[in-house]
Protein backbone atom coordinates (compact mmCIF):
# COMPACT_ATOMS: atom_id res chain seq x y z
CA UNK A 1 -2.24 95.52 -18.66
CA UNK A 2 -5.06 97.34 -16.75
CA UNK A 3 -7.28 97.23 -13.91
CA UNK A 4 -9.87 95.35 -15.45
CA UNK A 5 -7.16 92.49 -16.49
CA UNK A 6 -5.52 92.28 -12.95
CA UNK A 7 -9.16 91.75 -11.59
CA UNK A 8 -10.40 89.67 -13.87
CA UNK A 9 -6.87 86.89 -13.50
CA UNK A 10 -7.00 87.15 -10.24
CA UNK A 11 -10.21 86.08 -9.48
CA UNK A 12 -9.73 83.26 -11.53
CA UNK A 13 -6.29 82.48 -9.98
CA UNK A 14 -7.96 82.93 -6.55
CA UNK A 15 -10.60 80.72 -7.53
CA UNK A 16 -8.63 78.23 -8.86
CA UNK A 17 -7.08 78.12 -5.41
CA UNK A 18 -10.12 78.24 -3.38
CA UNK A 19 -11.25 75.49 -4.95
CA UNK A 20 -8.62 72.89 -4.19
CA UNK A 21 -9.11 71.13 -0.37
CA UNK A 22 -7.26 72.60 2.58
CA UNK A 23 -8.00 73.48 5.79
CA UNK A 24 -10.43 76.34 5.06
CA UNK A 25 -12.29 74.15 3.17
CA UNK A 26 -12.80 71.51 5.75
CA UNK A 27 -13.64 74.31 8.46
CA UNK A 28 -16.24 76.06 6.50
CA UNK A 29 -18.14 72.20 5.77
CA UNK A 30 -17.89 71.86 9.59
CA UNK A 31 -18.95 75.18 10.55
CA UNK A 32 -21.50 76.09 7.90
CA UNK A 33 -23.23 72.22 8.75
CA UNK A 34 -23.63 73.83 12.80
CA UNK A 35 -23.82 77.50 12.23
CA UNK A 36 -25.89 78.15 9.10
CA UNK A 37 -24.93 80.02 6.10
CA UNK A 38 -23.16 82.63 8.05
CA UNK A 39 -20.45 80.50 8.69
CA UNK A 40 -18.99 80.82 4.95
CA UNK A 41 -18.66 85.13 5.11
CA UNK A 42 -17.46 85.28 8.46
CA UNK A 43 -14.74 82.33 7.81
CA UNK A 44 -13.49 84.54 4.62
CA UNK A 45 -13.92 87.76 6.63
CA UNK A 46 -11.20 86.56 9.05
CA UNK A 47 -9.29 85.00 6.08
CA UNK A 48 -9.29 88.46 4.03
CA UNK A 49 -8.40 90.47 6.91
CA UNK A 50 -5.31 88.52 7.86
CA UNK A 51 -4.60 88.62 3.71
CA UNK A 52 -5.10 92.59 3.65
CA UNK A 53 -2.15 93.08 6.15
CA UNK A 54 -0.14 90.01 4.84
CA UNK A 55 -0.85 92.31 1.42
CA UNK A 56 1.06 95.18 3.09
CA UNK A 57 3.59 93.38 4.69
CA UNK A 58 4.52 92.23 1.38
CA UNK A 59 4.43 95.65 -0.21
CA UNK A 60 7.28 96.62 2.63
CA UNK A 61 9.43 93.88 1.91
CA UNK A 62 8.51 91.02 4.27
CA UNK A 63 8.41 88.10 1.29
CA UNK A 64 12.72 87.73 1.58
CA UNK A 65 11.90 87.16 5.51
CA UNK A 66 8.97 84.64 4.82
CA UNK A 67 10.97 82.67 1.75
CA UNK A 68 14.19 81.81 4.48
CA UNK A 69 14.55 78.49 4.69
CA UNK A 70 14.28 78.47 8.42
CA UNK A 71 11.15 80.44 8.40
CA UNK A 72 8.94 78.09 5.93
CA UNK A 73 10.81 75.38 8.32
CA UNK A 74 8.77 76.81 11.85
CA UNK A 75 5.72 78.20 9.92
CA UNK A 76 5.49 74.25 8.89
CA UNK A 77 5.75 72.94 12.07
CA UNK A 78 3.70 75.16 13.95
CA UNK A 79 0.76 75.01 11.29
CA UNK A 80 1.01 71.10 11.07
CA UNK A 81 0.79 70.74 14.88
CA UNK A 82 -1.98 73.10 14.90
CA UNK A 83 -3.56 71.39 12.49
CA UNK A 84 -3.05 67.79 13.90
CA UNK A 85 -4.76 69.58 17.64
CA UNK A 86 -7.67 70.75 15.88
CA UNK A 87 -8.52 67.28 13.91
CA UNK A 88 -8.03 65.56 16.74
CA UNK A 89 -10.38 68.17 18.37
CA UNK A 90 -12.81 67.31 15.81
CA UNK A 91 -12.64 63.35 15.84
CA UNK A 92 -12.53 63.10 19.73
CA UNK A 93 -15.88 64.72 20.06
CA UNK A 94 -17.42 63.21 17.29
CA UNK A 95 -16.29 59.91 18.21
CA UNK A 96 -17.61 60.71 21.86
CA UNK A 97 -21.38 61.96 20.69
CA UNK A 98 -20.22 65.66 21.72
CA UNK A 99 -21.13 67.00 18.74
CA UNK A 100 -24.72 68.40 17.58
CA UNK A 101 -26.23 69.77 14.84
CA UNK A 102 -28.09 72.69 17.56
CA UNK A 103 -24.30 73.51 18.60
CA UNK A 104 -25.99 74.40 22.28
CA UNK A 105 -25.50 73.14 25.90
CA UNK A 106 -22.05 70.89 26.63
CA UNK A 107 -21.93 69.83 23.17
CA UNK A 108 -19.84 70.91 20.44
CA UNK A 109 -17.48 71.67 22.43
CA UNK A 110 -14.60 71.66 20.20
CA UNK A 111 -12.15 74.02 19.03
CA UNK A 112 -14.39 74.31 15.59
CA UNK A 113 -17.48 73.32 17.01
CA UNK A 114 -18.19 76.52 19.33
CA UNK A 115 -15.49 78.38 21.02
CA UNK A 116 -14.15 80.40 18.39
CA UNK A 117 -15.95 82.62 16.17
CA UNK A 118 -15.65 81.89 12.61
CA UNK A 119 -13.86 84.99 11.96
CA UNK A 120 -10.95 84.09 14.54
CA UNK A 121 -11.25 80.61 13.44
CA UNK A 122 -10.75 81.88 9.45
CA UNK A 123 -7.13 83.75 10.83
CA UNK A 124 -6.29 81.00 12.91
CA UNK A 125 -6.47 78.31 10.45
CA UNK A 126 -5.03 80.64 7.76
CA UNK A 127 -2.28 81.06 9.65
CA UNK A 128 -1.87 77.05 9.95
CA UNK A 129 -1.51 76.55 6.51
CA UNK A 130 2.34 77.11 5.25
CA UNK A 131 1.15 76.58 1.64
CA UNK A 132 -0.66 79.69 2.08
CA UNK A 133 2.16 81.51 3.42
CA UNK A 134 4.29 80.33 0.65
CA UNK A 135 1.49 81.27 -2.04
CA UNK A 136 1.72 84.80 -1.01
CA UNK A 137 5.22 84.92 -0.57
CA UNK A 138 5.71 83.80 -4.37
CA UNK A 139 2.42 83.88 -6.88
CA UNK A 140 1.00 86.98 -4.22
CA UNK A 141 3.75 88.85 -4.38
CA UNK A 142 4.37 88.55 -8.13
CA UNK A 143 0.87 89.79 -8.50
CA UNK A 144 1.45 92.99 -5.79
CA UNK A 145 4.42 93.60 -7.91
CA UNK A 146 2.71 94.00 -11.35
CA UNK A 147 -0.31 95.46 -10.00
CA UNK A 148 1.38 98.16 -8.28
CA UNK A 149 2.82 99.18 -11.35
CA UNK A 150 -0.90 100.87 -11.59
CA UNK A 151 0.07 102.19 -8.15
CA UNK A 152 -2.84 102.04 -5.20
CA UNK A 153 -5.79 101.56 -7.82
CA UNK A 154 -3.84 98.47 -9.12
CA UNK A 155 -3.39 96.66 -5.62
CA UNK A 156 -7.07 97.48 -4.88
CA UNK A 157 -8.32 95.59 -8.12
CA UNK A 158 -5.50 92.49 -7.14
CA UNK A 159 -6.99 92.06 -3.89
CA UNK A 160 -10.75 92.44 -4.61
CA UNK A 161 -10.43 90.01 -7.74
CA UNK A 162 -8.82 87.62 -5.09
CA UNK A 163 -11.02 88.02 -1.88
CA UNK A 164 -14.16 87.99 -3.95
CA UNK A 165 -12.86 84.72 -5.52
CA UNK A 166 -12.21 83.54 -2.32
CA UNK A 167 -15.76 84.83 -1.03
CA UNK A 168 -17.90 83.24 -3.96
CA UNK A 169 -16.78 80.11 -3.23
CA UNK A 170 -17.19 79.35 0.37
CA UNK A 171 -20.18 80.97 0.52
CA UNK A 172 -21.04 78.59 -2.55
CA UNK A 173 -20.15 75.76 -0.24
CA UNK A 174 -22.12 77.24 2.73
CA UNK A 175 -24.97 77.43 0.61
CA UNK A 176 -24.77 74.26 -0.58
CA UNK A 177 -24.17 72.51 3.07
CA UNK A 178 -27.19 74.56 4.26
CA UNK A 179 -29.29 73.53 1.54
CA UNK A 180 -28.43 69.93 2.32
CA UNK A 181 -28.42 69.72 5.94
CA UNK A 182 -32.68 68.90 6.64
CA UNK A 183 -31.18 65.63 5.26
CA UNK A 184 -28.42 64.89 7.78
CA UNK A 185 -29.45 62.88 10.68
CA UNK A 186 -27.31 63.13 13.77
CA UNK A 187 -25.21 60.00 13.00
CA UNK A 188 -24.11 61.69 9.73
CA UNK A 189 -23.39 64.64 10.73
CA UNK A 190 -21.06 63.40 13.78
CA UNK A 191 -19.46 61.32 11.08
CA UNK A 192 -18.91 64.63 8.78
CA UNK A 193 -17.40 65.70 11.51
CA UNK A 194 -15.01 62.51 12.33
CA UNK A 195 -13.91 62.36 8.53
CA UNK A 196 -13.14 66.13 8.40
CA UNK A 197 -11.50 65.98 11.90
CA UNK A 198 -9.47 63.16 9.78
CA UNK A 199 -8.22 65.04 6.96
CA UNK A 200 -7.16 67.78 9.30
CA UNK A 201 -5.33 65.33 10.64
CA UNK A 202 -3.76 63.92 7.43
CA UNK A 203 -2.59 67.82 6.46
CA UNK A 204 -0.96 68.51 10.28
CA UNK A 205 1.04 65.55 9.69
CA UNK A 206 1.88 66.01 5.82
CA UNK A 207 2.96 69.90 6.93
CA UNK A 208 5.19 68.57 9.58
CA UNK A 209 6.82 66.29 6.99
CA UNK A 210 7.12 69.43 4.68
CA UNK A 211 9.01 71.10 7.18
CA UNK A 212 11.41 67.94 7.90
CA UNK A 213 12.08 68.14 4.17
């Protein structure tokens, strides 16, 4: 095992995970669609700085706190309602017409269509996802563990092999929603909005049940 191992498996293990649909995912569609390309870095930026002190944390010894039953149990909850406020958010204004593509004036007027920057809205959504606590808690810390076997060096290539994963995608799919968006005509794009609003929905309610079982 050396540096150039730990980076190279985890960027593929954080790309592997990037890739799958969650909240980020949905946010950085959403955002990227009304705020440009931008949207993708800044979303990750607040994402990797929550990650970089979660990435302490666990170096000290937090993962026994955030494995208790009880915890997972109220970081469930909390996400999922969260996450069932924000879709709502979402559908409401797209269903109402308060949603543009120029994000000015009384539109967008959303929780992710305009109040929050993207790098506040990257932490905040984070932070509504248990499965992401959980991942850390378990496959994270069983990387911090072997890559601080390399000491301070080893960590450093862990986390930039992840965050880069993590940044190549998104601002793959901010690219890509950019590159697409001369095509979307207002109707579409308020119904982007109303099917990712949706799905936000569908995970607030599916971490709620998590935490009930």
């Amino acid at each position: 095992m050396n540096l150039s191992y730990i980076f190279i498996t985890s960027f593929l293990v954080g790309l592997s995970g990037a890739m799958m649909p969650g909240p980020l995912l949905t946010v950085t569609i959403t955002e990227s669609t009304r705020r440009g390309f931008k949207a993708g870095p800044f979303l990750i930026l607040g994402h990797g700085l929550l990650e970089v002190v979660l990435v302490i944390a666990l170096s000290l010894g937090l993962a026994a706190f955030l494995t208790r039953d009880t915890v997972t149990t109220v970081i469930a909850f909390v996400g999922g309602a969260f996450l069932l406020w924000m879709g709502w958010d979402m559908a409401r204004a797209a269903y109402q017409n308060k949603v543009t593509l120029d994000g000015g004036g009384e539109n967008n007027e959303g929780v992710l269509t305009g109040s929050l920057h993207p790098v506040w809205t990257g932490i905040l959504v984070s932070l509504a996802n248990p499965y992401w606590v959980i991942w850390w808690a378990t496959i994270g810390l069983g990387y911090i563990t072997m890559s601080l076997k390399l000491g301070t060096p080893g960590l450093l290539a862990f986390f930039s092999g992840h965050i880069l994963a993590d940044l190549a995608w998104y601002s793959f799919i901010a690219a890509g929603i950019v590159a697409g968006k001369q095509l979307l005509s207002p109707r579409v794009y308020r119904g982007i909005i109303l099917v990712c609003g949706g799905f936000l929905v569908f995970l607030g309610g599916s971490f709620i049940y998590y935490g009930f079982n």
